[in-house]
PDB file of N, CA and C in Angstrom:
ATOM      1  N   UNK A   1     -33.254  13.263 -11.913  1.00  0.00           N
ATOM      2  CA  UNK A   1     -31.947  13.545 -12.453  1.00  0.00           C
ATOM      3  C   UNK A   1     -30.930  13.769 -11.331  1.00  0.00           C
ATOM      4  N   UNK A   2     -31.581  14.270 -10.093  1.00  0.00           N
ATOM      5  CA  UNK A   2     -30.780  14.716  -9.207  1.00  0.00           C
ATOM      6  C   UNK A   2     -30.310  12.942  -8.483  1.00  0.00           C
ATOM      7  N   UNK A   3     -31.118  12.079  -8.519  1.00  0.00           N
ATOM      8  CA  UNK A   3     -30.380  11.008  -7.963  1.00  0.00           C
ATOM      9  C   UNK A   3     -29.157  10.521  -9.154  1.00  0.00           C
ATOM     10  N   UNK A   4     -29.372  10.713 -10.607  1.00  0.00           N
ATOM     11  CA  UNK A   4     -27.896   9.952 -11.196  1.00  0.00           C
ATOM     12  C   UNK A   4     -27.265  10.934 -10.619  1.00  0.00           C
ATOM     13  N   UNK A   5     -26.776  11.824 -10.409  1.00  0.00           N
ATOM     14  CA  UNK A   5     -25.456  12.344  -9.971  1.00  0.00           C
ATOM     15  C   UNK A   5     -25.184  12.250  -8.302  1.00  0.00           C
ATOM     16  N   UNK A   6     -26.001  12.221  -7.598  1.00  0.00           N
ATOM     17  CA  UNK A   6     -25.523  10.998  -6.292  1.00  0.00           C
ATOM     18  C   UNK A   6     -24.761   9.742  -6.634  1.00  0.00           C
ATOM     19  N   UNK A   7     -25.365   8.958  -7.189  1.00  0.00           N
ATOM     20  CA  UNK A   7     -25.163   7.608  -8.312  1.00  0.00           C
ATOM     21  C   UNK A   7     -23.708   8.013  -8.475  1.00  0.00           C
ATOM     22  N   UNK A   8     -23.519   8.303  -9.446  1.00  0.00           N
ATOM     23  CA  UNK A   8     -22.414   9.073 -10.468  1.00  0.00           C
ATOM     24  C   UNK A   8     -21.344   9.519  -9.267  1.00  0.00           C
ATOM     25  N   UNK A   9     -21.536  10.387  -8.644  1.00  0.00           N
ATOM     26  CA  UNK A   9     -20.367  10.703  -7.307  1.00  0.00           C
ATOM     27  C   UNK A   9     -20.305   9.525  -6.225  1.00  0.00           C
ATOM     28  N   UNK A  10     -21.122   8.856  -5.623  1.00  0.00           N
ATOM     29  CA  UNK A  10     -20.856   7.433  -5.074  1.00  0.00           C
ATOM     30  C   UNK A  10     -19.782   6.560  -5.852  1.00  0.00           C
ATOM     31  N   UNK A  11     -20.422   6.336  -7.219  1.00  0.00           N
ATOM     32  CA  UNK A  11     -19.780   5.285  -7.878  1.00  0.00           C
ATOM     33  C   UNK A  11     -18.158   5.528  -8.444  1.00  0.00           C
ATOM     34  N   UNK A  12     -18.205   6.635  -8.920  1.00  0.00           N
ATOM     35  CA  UNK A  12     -16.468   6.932  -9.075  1.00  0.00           C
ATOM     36  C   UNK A  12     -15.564   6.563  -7.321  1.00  0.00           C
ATOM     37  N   UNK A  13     -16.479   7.331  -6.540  1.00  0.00           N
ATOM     38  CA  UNK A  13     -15.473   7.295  -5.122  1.00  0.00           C
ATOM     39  C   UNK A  13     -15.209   5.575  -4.831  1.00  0.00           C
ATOM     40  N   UNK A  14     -16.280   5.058  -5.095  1.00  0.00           N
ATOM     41  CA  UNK A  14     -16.065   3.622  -4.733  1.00  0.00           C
ATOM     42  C   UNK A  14     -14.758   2.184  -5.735  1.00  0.00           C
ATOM     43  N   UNK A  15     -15.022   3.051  -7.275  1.00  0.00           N
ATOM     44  CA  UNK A  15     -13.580   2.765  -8.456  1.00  0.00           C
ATOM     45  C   UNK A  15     -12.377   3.148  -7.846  1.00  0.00           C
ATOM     46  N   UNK A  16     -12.906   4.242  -7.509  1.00  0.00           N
ATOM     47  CA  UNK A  16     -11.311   5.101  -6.897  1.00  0.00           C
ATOM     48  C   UNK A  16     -10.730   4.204  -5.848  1.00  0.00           C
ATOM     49  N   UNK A  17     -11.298   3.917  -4.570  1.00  0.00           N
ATOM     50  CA  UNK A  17     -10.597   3.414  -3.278  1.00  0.00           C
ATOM     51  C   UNK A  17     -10.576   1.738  -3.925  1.00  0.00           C
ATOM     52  N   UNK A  18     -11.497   0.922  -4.497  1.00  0.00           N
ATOM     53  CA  UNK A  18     -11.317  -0.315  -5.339  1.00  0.00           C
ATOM     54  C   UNK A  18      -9.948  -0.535  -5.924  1.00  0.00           C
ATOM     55  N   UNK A  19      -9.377   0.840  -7.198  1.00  0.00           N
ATOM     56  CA  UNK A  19      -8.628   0.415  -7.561  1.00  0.00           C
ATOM     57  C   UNK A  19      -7.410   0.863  -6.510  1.00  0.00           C
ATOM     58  N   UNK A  20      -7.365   1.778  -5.656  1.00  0.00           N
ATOM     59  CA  UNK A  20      -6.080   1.480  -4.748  1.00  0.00           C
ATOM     60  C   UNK A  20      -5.760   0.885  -4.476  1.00  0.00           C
ATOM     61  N   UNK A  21      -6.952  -0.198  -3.387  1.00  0.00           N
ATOM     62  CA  UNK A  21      -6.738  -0.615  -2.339  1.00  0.00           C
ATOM     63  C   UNK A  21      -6.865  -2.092  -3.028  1.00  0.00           C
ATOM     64  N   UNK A  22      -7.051  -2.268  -4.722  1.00  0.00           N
ATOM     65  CA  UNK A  22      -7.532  -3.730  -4.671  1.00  0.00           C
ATOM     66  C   UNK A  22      -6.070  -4.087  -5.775  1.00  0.00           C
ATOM     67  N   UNK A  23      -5.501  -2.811  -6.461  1.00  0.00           N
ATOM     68  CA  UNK A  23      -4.198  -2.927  -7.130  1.00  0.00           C
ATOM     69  C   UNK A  23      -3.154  -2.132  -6.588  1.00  0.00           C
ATOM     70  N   UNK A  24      -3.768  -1.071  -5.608  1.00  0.00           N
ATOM     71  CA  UNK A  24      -2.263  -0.326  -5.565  1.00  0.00           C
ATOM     72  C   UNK A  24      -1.801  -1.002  -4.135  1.00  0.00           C
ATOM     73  N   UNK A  25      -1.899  -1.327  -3.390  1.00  0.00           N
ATOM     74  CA  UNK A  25      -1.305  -1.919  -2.420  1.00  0.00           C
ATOM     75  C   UNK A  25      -0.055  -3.139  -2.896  1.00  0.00           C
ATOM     76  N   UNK A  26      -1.180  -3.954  -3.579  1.00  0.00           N
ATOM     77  CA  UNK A  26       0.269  -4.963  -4.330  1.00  0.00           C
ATOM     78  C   UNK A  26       0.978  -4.423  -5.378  1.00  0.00           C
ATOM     79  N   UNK A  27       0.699  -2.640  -5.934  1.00  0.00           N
ATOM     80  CA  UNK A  27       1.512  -2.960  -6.711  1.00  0.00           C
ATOM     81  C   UNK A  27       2.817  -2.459  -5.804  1.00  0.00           C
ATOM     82  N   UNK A  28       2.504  -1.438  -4.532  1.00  0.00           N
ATOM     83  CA  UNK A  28       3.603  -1.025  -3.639  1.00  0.00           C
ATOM     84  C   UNK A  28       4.055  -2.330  -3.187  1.00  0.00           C
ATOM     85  N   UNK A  29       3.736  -3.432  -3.081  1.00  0.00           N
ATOM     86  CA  UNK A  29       4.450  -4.483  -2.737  1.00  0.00           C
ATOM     87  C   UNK A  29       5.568  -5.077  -3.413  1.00  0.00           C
ATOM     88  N   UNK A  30       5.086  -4.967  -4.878  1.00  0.00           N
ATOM     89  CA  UNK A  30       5.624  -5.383  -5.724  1.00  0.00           C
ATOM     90  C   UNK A  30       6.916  -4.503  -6.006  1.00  0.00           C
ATOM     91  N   UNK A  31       6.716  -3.293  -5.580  1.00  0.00           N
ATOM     92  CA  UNK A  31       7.916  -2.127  -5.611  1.00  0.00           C
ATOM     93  C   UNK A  31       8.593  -2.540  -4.774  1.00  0.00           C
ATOM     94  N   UNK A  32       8.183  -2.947  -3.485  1.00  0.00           N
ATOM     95  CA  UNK A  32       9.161  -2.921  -2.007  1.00  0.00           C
ATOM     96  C   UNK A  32      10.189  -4.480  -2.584  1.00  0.00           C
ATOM     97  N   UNK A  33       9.224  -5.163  -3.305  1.00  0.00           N
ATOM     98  CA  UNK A  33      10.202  -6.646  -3.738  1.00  0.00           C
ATOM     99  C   UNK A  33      11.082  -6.019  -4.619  1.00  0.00           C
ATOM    100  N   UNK A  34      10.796  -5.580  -5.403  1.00  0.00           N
ATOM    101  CA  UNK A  34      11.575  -4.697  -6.721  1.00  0.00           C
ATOM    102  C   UNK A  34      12.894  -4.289  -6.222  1.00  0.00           C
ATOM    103  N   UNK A  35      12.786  -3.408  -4.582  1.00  0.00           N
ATOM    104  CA  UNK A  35      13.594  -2.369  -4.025  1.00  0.00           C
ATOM    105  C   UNK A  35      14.859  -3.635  -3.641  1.00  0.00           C
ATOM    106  N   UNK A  36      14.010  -4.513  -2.724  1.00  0.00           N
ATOM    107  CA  UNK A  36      15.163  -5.684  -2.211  1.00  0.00           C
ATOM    108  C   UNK A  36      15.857  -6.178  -3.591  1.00  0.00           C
ATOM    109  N   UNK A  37      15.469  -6.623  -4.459  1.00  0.00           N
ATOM    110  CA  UNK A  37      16.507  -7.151  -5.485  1.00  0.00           C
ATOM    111  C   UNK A  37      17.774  -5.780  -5.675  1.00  0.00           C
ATOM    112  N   UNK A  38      17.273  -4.972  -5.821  1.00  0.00           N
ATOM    113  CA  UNK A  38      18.077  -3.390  -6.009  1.00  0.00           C
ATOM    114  C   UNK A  38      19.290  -3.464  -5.187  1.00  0.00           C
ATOM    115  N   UNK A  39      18.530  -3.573  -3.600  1.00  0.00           N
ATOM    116  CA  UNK A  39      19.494  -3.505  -2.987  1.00  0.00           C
ATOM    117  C   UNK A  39      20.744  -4.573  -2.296  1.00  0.00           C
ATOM    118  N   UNK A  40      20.412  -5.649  -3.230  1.00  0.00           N
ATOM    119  CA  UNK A  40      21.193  -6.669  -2.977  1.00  0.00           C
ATOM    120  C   UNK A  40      22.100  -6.232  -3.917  1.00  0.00           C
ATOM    121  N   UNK A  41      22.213  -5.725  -4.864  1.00  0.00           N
ATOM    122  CA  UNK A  41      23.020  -5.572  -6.088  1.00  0.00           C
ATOM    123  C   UNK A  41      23.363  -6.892  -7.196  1.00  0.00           C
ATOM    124  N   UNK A  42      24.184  -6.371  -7.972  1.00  0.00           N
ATOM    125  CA  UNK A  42      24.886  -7.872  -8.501  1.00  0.00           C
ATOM    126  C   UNK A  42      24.005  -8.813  -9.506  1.00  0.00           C
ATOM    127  N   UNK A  43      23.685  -9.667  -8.764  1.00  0.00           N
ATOM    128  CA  UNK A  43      22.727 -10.776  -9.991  1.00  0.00           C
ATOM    129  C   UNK A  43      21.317 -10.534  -9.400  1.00  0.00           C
ATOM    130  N   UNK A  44      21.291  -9.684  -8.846  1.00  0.00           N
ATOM    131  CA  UNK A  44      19.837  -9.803  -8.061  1.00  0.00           C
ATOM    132  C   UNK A  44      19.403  -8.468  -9.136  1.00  0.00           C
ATOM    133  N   UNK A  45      19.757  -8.061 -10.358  1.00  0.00           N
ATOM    134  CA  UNK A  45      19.227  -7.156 -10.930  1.00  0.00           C
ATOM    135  C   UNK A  45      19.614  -7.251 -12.434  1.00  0.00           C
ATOM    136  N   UNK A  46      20.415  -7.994 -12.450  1.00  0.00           N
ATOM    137  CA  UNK A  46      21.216  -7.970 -14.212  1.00  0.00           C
ATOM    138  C   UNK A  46      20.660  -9.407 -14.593  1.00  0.00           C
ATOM    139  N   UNK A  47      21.030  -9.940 -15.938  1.00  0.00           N
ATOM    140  CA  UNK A  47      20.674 -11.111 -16.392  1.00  0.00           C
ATOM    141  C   UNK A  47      21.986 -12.293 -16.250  1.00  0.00           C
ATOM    142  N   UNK A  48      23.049 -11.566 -16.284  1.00  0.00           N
ATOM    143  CA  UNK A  48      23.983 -11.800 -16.924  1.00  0.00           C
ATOM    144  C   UNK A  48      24.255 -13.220 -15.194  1.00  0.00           C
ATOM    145  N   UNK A  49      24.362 -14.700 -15.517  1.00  0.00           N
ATOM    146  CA  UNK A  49      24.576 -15.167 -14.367  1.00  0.00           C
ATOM    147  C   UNK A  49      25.592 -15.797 -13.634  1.00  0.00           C
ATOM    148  N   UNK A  50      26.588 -15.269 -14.414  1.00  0.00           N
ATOM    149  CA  UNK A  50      28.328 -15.381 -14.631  1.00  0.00           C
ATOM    150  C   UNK A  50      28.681 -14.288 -13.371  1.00  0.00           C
ATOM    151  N   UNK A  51      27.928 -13.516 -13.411  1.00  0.00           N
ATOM    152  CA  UNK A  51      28.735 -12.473 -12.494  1.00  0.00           C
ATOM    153  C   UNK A  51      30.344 -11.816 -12.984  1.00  0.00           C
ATOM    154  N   UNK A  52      29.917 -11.680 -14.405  1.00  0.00           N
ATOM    155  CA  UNK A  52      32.066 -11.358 -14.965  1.00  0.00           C
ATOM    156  C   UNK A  52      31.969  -9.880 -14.371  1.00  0.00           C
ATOM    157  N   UNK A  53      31.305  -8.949 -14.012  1.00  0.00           N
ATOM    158  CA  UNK A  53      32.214  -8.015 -13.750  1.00  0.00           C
ATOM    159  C   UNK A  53      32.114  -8.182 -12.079  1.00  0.00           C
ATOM    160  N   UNK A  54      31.514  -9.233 -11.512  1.00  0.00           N
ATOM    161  CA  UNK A  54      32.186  -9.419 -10.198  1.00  0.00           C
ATOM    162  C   UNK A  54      30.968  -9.121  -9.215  1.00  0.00           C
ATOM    163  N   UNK A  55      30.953  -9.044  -7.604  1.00  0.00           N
ATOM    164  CA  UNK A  55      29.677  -8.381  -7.006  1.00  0.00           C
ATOM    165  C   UNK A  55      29.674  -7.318  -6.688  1.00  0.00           C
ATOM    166  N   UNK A  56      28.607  -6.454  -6.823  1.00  0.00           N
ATOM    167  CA  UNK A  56      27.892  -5.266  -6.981  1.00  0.00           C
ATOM    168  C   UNK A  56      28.008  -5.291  -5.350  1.00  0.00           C
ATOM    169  N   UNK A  57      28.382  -3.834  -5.057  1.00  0.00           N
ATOM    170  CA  UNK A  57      27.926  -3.131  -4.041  1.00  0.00           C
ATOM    171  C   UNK A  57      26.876  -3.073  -3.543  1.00  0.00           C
ATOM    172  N   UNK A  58      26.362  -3.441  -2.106  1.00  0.00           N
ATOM    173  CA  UNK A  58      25.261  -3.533  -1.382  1.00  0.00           C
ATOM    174  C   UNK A  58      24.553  -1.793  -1.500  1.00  0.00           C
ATOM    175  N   UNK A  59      23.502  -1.726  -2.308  1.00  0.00           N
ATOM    176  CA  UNK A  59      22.365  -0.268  -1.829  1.00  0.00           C
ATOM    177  C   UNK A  59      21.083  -0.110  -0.547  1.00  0.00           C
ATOM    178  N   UNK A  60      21.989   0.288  -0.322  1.00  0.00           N
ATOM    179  CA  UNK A  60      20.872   0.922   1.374  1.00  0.00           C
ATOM    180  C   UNK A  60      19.629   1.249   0.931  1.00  0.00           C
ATOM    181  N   UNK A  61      19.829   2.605  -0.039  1.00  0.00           N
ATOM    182  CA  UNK A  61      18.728   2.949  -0.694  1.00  0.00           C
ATOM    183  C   UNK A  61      17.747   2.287  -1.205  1.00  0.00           C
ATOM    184  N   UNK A  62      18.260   1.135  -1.708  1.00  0.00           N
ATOM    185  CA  UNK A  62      17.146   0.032  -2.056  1.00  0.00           C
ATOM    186  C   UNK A  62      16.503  -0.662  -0.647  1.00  0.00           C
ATOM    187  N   UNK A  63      17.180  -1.061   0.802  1.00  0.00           N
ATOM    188  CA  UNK A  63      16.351  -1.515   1.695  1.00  0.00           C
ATOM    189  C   UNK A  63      15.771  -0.623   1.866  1.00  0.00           C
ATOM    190  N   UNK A  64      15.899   0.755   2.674  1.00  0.00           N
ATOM    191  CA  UNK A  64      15.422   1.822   2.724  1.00  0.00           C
ATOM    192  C   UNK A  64      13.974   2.083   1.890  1.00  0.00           C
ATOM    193  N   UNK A  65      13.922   1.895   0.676  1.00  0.00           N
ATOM    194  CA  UNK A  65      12.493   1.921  -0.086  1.00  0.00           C
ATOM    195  C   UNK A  65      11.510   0.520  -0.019  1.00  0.00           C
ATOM    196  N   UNK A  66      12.335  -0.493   0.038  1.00  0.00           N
ATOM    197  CA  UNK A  66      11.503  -1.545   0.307  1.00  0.00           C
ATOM    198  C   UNK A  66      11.087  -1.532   2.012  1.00  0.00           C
ATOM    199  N   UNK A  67      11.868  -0.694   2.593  1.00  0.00           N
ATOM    200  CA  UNK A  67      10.650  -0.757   4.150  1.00  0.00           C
ATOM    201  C   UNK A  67      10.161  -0.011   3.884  1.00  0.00           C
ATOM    202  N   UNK A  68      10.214   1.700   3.452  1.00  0.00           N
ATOM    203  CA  UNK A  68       8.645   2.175   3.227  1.00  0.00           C
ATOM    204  C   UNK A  68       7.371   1.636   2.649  1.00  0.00           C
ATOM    205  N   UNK A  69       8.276   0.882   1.275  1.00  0.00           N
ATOM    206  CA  UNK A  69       6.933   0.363   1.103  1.00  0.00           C
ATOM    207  C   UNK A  69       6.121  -0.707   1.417  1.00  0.00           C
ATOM    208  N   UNK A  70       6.598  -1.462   2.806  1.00  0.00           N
ATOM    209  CA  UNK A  70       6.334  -2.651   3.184  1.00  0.00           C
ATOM    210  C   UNK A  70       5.431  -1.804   4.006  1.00  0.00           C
ATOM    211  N   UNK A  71       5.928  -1.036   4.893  1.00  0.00           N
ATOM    212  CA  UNK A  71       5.188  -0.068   6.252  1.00  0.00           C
ATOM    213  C   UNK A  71       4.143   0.271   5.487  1.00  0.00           C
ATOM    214  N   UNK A  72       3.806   0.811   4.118  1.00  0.00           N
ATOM    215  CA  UNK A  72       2.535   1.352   3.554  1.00  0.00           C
ATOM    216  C   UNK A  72       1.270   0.606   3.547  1.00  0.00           C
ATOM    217  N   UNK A  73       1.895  -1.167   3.053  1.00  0.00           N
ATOM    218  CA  UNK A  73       1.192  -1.791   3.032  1.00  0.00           C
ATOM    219  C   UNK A  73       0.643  -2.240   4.002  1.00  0.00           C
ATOM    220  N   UNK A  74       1.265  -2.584   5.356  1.00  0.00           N
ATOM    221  CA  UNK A  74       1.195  -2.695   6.479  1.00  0.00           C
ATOM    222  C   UNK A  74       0.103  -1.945   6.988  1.00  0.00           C
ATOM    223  N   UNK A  75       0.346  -0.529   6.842  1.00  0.00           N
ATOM    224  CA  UNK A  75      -0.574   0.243   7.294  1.00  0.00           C
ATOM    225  C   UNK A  75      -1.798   0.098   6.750  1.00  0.00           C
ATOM    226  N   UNK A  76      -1.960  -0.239   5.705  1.00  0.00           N
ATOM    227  CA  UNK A  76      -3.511  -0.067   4.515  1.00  0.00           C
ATOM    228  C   UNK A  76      -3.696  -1.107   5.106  1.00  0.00           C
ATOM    229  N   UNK A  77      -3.368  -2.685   4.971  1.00  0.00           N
ATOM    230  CA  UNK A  77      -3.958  -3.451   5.642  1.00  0.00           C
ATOM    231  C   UNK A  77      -4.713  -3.380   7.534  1.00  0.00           C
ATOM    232  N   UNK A  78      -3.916  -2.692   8.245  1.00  0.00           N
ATOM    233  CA  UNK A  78      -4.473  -2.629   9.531  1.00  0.00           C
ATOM    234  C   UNK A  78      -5.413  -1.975   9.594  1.00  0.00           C
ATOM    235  N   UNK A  79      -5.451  -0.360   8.552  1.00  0.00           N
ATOM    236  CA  UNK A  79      -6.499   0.328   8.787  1.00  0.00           C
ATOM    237  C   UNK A  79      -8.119  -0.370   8.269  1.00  0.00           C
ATOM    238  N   UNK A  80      -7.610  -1.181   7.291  1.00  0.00           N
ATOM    239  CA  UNK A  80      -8.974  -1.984   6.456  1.00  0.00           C
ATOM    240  C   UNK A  80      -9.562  -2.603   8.000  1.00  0.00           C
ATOM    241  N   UNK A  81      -8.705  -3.407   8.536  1.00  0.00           N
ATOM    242  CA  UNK A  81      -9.032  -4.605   9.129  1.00  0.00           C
ATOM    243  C   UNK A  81     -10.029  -3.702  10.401  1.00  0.00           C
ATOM    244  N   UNK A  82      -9.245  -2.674  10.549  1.00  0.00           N
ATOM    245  CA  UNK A  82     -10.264  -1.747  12.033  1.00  0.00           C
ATOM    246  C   UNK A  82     -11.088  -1.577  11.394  1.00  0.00           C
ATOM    247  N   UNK A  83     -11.052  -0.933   9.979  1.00  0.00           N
ATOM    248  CA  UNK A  83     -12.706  -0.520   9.586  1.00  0.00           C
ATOM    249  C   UNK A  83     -13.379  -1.272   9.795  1.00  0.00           C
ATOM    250  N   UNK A  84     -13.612  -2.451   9.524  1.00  0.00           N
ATOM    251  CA  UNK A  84     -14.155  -3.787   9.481  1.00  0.00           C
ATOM    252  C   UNK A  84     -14.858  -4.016  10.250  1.00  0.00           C
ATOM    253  N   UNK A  85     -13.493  -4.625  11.296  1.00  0.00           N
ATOM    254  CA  UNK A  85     -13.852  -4.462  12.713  1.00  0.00           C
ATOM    255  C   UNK A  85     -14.446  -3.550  14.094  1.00  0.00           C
ATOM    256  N   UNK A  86     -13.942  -2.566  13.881  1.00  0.00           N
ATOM    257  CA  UNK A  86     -14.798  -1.606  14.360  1.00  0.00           C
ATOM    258  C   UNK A  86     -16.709  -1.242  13.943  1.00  0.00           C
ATOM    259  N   UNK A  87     -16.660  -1.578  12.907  1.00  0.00           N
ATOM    260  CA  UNK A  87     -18.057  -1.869  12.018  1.00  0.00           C
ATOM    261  C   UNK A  87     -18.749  -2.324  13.013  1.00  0.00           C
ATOM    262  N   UNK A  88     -18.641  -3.325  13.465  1.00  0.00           N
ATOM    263  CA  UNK A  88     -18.566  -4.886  13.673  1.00  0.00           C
ATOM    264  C   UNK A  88     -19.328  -4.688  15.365  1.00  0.00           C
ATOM    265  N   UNK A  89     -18.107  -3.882  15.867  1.00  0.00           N
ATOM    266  CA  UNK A  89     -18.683  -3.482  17.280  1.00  0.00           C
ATOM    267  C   UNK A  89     -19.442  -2.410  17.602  1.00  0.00           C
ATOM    268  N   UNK A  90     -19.729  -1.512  16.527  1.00  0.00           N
ATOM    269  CA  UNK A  90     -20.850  -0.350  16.797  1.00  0.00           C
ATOM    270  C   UNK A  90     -19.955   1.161  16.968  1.00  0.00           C
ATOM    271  N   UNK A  91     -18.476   1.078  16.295  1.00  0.00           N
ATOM    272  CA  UNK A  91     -17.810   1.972  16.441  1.00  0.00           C
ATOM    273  C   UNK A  91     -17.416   2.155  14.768  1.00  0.00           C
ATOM    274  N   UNK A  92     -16.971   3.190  14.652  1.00  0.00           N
ATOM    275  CA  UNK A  92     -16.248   4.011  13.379  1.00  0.00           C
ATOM    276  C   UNK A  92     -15.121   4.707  13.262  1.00  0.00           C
ATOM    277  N   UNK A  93     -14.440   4.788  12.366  1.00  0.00           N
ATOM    278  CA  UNK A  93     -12.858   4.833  12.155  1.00  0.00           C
ATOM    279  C   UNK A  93     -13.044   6.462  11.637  1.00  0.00           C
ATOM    280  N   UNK A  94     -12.682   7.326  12.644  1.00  0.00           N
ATOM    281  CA  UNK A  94     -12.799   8.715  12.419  1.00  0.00           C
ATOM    282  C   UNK A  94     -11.176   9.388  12.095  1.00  0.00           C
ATOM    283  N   UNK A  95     -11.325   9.974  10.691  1.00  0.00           N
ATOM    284  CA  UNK A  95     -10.154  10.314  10.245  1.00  0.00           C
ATOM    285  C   UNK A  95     -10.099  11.959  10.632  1.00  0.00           C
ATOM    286  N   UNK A  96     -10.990  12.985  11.298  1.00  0.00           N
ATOM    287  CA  UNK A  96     -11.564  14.102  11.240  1.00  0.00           C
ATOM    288  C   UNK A  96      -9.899  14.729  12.125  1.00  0.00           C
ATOM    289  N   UNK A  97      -9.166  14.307  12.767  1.00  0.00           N
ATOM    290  CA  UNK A  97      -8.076  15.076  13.515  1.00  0.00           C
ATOM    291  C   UNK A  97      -6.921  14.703  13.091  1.00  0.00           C
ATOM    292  N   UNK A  98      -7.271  13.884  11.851  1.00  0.00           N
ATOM    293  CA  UNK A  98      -5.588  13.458  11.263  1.00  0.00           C
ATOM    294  C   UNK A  98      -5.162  12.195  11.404  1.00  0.00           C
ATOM    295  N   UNK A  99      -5.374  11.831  12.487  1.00  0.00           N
ATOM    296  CA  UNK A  99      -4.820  10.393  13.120  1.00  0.00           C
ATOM    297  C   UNK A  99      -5.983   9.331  13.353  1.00  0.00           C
ATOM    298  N   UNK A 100      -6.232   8.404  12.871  1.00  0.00           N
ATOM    299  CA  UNK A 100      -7.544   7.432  12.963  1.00  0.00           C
ATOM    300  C   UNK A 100      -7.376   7.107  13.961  1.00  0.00           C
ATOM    301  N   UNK A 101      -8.774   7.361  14.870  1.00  0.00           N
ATOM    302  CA  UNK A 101      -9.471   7.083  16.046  1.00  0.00           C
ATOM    303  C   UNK A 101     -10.800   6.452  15.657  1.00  0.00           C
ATOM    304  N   UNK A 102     -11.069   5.336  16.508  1.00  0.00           N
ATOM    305  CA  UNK A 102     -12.357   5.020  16.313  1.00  0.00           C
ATOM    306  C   UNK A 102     -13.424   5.945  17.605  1.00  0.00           C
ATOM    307  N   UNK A 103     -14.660   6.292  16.892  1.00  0.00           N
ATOM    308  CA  UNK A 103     -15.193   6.792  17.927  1.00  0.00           C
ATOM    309  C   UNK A 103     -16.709   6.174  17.404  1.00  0.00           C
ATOM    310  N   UNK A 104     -17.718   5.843  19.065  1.00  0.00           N
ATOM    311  CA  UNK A 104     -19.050   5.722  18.590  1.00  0.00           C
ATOM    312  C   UNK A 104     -19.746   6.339  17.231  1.00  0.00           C
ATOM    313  N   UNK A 105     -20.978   5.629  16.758  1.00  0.00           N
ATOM    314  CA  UNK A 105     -21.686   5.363  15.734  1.00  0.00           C
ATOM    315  C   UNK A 105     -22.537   6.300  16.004  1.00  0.00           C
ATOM    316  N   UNK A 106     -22.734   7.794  15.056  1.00  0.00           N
ATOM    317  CA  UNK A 106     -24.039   8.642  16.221  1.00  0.00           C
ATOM    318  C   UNK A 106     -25.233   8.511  15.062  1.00  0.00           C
TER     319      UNK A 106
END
């Protein structure tokens, strides 16, 4: 009995980082695209393709969120790719001081 709940705590942790890393990354992508239409203003957000009340004011705030969330993705991807890689060479991606360092395999 004591191995299903090893089982059972493995297998949620592994759903968990799956569905982040296998939907939430694009869906922050999909936000950071979201943000650029925002911040173009104008027809880059309404339907309407007349433009009658004219062009919309440029929002910062909208580039501003679409680079965070470009940098997020950015980041999730590099850190995957060291895990990987570091694997690979007999080293490991140690999160233990805050800042990922790879250090030998003990």
């Amino acid at each position: 009995m004591e191995n299903f709940g090893f089982a059972f705590t493995a297998g949620w942790q592994v759903v968990l980082i799956g569905v982040l890393l296998g939907a939430g990354l694009p869906a922050v992508f999909a936000v950071g695209i979201r943000s650029l239409a925002y911040a173009g203003g104008g027809s880059a957000t309404t339907s309407d393709p007349g433009g009658s009340e004219g062009p919309a004011a440029a929002r910062p705030l909208g580039t501003v969120l679409a680079g965070v969330c470009f940098l997020v993705v950015v980041v999730g991807i590099v850190l995957g790719l060291t895990f990987i890689l570091a694997s690979g060479f007999g080293k490991e991606l140690d999160f233990g001081s805050g800042i990922p360092t790879l250090t030998d395999k003990s």
